[in-house]
C-alpha atoms as a PDB file:
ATOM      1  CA  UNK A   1      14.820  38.060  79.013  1.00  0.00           C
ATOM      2  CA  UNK A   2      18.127  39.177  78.045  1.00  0.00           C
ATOM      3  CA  UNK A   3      17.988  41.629  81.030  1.00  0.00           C
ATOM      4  CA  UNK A   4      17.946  38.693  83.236  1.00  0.00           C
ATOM      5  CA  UNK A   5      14.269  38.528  84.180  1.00  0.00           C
ATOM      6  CA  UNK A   6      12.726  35.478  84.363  1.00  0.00           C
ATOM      7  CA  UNK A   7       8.639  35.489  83.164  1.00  0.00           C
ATOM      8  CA  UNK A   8       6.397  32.967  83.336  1.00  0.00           C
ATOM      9  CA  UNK A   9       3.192  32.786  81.651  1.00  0.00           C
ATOM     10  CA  UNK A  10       0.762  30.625  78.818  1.00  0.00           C
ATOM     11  CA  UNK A  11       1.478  30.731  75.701  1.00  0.00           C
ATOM     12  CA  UNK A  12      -0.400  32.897  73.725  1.00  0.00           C
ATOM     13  CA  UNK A  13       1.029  33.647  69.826  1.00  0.00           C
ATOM     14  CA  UNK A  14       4.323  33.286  68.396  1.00  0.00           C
ATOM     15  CA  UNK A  15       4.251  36.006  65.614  1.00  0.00           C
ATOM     16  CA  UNK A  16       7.431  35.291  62.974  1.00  0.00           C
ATOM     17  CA  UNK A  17       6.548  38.030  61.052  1.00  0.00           C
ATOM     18  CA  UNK A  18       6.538  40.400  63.870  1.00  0.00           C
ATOM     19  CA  UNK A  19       9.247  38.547  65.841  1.00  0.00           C
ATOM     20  CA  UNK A  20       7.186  38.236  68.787  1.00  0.00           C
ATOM     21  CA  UNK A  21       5.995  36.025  71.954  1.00  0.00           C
ATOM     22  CA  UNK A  22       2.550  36.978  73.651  1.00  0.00           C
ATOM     23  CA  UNK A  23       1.650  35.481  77.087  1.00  0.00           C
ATOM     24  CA  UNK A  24      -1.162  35.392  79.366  1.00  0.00           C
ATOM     25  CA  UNK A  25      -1.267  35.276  82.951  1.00  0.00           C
ATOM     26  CA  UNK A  26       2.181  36.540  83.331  1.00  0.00           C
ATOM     27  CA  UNK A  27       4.513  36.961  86.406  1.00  0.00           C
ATOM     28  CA  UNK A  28       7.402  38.083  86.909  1.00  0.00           C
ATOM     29  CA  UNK A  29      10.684  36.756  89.208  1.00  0.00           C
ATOM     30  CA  UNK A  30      12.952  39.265  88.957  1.00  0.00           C
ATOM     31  CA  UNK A  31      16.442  38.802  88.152  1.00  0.00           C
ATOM     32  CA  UNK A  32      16.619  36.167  91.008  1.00  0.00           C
ATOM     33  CA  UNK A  33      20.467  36.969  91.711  1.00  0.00           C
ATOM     34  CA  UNK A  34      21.490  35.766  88.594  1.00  0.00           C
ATOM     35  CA  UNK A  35      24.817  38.075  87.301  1.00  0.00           C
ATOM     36  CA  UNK A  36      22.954  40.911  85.421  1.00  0.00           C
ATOM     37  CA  UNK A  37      24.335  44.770  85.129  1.00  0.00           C
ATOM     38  CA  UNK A  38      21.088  45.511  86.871  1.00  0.00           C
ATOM     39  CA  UNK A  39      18.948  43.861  89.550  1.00  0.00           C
ATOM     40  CA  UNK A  40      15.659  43.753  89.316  1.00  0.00           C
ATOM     41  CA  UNK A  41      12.860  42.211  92.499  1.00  0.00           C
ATOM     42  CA  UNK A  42      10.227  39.764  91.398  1.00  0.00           C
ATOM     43  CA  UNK A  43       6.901  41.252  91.069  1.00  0.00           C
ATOM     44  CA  UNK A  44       3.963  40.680  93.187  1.00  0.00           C
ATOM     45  CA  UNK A  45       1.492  42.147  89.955  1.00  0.00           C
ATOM     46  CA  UNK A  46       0.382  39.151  87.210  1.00  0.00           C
ATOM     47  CA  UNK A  47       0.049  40.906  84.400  1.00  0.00           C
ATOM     48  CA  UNK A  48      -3.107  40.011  82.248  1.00  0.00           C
ATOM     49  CA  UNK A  49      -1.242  40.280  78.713  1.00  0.00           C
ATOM     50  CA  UNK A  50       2.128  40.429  77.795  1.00  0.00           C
ATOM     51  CA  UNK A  51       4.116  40.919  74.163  1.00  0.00           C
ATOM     52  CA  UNK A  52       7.811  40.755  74.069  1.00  0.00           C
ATOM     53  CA  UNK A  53      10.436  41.612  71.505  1.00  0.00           C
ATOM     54  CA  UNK A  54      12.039  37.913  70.139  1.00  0.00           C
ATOM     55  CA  UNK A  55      14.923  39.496  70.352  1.00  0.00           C
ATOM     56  CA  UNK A  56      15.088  40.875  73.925  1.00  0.00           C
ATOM     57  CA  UNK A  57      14.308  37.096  74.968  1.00  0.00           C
ATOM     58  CA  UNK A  58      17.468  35.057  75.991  1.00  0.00           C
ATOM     59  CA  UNK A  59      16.199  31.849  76.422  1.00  0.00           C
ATOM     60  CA  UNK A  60      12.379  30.361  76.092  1.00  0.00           C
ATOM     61  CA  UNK A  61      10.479  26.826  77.944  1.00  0.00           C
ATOM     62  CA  UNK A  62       7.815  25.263  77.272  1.00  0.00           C
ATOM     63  CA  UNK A  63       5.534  23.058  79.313  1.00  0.00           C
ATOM     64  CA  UNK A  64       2.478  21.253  78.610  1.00  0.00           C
ATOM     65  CA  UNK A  65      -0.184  21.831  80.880  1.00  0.00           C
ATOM     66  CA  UNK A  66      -2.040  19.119  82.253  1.00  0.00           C
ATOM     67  CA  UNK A  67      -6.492  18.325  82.384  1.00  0.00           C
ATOM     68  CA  UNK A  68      -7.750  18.672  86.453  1.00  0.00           C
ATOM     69  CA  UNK A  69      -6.838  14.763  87.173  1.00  0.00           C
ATOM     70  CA  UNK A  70     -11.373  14.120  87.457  1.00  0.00           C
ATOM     71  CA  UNK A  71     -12.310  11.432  84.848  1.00  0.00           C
ATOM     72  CA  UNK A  72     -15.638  13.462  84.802  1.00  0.00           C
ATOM     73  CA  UNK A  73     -13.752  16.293  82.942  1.00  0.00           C
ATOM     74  CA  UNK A  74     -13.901  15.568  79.019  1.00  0.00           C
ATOM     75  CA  UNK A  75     -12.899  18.691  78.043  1.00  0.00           C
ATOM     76  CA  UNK A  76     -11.160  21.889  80.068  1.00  0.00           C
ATOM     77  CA  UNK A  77     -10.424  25.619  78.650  1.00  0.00           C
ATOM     78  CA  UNK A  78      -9.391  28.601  80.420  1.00  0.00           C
ATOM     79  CA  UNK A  79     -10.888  32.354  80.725  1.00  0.00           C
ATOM     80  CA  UNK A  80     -10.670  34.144  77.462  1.00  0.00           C
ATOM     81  CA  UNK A  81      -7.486  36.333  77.014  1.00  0.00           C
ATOM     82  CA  UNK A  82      -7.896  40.248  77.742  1.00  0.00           C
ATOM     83  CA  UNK A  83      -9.498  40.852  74.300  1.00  0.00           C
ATOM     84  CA  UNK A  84     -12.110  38.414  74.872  1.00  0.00           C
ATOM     85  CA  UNK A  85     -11.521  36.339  71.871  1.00  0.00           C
ATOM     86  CA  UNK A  86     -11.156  32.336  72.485  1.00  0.00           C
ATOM     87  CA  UNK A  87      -7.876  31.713  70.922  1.00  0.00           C
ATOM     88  CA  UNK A  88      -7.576  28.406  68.803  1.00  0.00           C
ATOM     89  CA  UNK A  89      -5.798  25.418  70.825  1.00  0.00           C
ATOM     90  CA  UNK A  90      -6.117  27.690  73.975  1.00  0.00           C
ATOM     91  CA  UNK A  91      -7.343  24.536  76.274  1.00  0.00           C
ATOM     92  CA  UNK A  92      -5.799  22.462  79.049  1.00  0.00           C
ATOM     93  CA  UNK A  93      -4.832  19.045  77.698  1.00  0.00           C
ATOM     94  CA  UNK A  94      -5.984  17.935  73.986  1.00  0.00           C
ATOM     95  CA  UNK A  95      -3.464  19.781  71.736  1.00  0.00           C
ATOM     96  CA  UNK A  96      -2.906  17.901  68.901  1.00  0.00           C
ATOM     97  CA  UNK A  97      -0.039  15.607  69.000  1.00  0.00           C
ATOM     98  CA  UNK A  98       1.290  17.080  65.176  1.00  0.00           C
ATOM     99  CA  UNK A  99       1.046  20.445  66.106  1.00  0.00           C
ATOM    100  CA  UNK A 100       4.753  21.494  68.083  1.00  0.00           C
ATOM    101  CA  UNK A 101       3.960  22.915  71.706  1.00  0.00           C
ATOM    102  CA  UNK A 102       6.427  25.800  71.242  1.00  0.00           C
ATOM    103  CA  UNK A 103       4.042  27.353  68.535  1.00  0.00           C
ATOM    104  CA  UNK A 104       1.024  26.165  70.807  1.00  0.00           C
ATOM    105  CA  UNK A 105      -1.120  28.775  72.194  1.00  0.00           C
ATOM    106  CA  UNK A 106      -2.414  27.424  75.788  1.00  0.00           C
ATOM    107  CA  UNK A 107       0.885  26.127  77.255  1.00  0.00           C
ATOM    108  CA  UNK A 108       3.011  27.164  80.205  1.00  0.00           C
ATOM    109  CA  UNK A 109       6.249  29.220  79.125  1.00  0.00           C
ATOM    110  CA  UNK A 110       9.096  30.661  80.953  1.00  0.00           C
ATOM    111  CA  UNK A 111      12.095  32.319  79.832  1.00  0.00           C
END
C-alpha cells in the first residue's frame, strides 16, 4: 500500500468502476522496515475479506497458484469467500490461458 504495508492475499475482484482490489485470505507484513513516515508490525490476524482503495495501492503482484502436485486431482477449488458465493474462475490451476491473471479472481496477490 502506499503506507508501506505489504498484503498478501487471492485475488478476488478488480472493480474499474469502483477503483478497487478485493482479496481473500489476507495477511498482513507490516511495513517490514521499509522507509515509511510511520511503522507499522506485521499482523498475526488473516483477515477473511479485504477491499482496498486502487489508489491507496503502490504497487500490485500477481502469482498463479498451482493444482496439489496428485495426478488423481482433476479438478481443485477453494472454500467459498465470506459471502458464500463461488466466485467464477475462483479454482487452483485451470484459468483460462486468454483470460489475464491480474483480472483473475483465484490467484495469489501481494502489493
Amino acid at each position: 500500500s502506499k503506507a508501506g504495508i505489504r498484503y498478501l492475499g487471492t485475488l478476488v475482484d478488480i472493480n474499474a468502476s469502483e477503483s478497487t482490489v478485493a482479496l481473500k485470505n489476507v495477511m498482513s507484513f507490516g511495513t517490514e522496515n521499509r522507509p515509511c513516515a510511520t511503522q507499522y508490525p506485521p499482523s498475526k490476524t488473516t483477515y477473511n475479506y479485504v477491499k482496498f482503495r486502487g489508489t491507496d495501492i503502490a504497487d500490485l503482484h500477481v502469482f498463479e497458484q498451482s493444482q496439489p502436485q496428485d495426478p488423481a486431482i482433476i479438478e481443485a477449488t477453494q472454500g467459498p469467500p465470506p459471502n458464500g458465493h463461488m466466485i467464477p474462475g475462483d479454482q487452483i490451476g485451470g484459468t483460462p490461458s486468454e483470460v489475464s491473471p491480474a483480472a483473475t479472481p483465484g490467484f495469489n496477490t501481494t502489493f
